[in-house]
Protein backbone atom coordinates (compact mmCIF):
# COMPACT_ATOMS: atom_id res chain seq x y z
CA UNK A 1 7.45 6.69 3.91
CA UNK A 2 7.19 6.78 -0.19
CA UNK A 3 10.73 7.20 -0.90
CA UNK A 4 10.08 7.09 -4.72
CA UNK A 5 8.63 8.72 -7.67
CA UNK A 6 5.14 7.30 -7.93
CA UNK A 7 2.37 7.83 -5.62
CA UNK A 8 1.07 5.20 -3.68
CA UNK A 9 -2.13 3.78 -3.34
CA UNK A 10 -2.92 2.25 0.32
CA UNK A 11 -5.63 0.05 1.32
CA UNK A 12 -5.90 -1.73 4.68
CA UNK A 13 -8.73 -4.04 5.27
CA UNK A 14 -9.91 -7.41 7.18
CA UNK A 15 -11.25 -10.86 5.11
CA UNK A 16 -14.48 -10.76 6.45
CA UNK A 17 -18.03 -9.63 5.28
CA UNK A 18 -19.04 -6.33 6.00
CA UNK A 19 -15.73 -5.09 7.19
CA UNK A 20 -14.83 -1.62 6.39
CA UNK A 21 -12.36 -0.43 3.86
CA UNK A 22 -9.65 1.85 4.11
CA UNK A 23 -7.92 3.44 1.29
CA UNK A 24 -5.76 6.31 0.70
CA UNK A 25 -2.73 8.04 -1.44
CA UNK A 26 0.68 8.86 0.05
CA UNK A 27 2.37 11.49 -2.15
CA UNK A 28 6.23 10.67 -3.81
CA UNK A 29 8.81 11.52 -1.17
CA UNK A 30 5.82 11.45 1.82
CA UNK A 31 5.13 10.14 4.74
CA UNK A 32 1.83 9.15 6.51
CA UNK A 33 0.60 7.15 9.35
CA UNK A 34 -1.59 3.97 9.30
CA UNK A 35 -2.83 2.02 12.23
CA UNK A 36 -3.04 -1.60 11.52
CA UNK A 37 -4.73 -4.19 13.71
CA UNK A 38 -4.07 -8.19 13.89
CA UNK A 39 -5.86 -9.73 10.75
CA UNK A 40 -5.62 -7.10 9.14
CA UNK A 41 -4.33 -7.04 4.73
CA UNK A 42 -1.95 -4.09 3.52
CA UNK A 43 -2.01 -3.70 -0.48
CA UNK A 44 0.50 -1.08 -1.46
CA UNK A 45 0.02 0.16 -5.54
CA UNK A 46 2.12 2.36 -7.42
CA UNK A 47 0.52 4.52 -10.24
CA UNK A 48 0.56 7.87 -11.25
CA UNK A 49 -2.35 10.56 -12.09
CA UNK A 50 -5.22 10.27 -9.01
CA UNK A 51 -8.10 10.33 -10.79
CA UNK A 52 -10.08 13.89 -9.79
CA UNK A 53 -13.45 11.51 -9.34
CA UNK A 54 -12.84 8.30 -7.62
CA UNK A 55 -14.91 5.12 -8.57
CA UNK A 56 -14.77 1.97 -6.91
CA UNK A 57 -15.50 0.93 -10.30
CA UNK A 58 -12.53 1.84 -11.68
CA UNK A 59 -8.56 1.64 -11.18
CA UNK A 60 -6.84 4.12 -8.25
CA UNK A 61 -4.85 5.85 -10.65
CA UNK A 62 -5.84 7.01 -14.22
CA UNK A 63 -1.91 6.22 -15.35
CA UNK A 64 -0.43 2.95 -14.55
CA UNK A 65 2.30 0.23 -16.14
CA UNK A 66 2.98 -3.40 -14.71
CA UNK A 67 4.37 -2.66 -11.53
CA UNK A 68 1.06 -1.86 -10.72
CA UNK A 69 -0.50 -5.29 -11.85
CA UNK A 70 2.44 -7.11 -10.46
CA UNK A 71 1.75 -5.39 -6.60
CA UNK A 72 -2.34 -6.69 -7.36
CA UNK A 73 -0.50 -9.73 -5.92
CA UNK A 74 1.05 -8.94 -3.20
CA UNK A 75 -1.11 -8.48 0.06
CA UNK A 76 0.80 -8.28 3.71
CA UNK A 77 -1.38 -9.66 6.88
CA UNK A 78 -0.67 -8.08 10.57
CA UNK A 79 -0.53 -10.90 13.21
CA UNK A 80 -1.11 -11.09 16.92
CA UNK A 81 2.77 -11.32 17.13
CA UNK A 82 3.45 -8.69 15.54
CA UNK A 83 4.85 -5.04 16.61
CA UNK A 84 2.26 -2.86 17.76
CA UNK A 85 4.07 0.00 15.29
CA UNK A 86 4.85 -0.45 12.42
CA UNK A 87 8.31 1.23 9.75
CA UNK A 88 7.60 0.46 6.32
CA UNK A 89 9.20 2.45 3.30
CA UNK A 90 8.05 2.09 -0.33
CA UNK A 91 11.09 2.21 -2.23
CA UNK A 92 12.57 2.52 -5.87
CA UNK A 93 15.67 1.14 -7.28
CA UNK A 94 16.95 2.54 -10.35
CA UNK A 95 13.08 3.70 -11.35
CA UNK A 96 12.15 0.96 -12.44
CA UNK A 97 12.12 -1.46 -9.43
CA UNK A 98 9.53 -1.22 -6.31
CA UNK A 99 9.92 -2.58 -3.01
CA UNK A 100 8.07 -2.33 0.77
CA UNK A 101 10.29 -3.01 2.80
CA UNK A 102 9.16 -3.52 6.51
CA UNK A 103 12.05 -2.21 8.89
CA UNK A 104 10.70 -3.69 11.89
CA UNK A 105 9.28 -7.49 10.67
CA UNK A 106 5.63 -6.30 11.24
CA UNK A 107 4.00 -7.76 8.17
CA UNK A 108 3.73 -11.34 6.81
CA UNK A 109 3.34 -12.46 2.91
């Protein structure tokens, strides 16, 4: 769920060579569904503005501030122990702070 006024940028992935890449956008106020798999990274971005051609050159969003660079840092890793689903919400607090928080202790730091 992206319980905030940005859009978020999703990409799920394994540290390997030649493992795909999965990326997508979840809309403010939306909610998708991602399957994750042990091993697995989560990177969440905020930004603004998707650009209309998409470059794996270039940023995710045409429009971004320092909460974006700050989340370049944070990547989340699925283990063997954890739940086989799960709850995460991106949320904001007072517009200006950003936080996943994972209801159900399925990702690690």
């Amino acid at each position: 769920m992206n319980d905030t006024e940005q859009t978020a940028f999703i990409m799920v992935f394994e540290d390997r060579n030649g493992a795909p890449v999965y990326s997508g956008y979840v809309e403010k106020k939306a909610m998708a569904t991602i399957h994750l798999n042990p091993n697995e990274y989560l990177f969440v971005l905020p930004g603004t503005k998707i650009p209309a051609q998409l470059s794996t050159r270039k940023l995710p969003f045409e429009q971004v501030d320092s909460r974006f660079f700050q989340f370049l840092h944070n990547s989340y890793i699925v283990d063997a122990l954890s739940p086989t689903k799960a709850k995460l919400v991106w949320k904001e607090v007072n517009g200006v702070d950003f936080y996943l928080l994972d209801v159900n202790g399925a990702l690690n730091k």
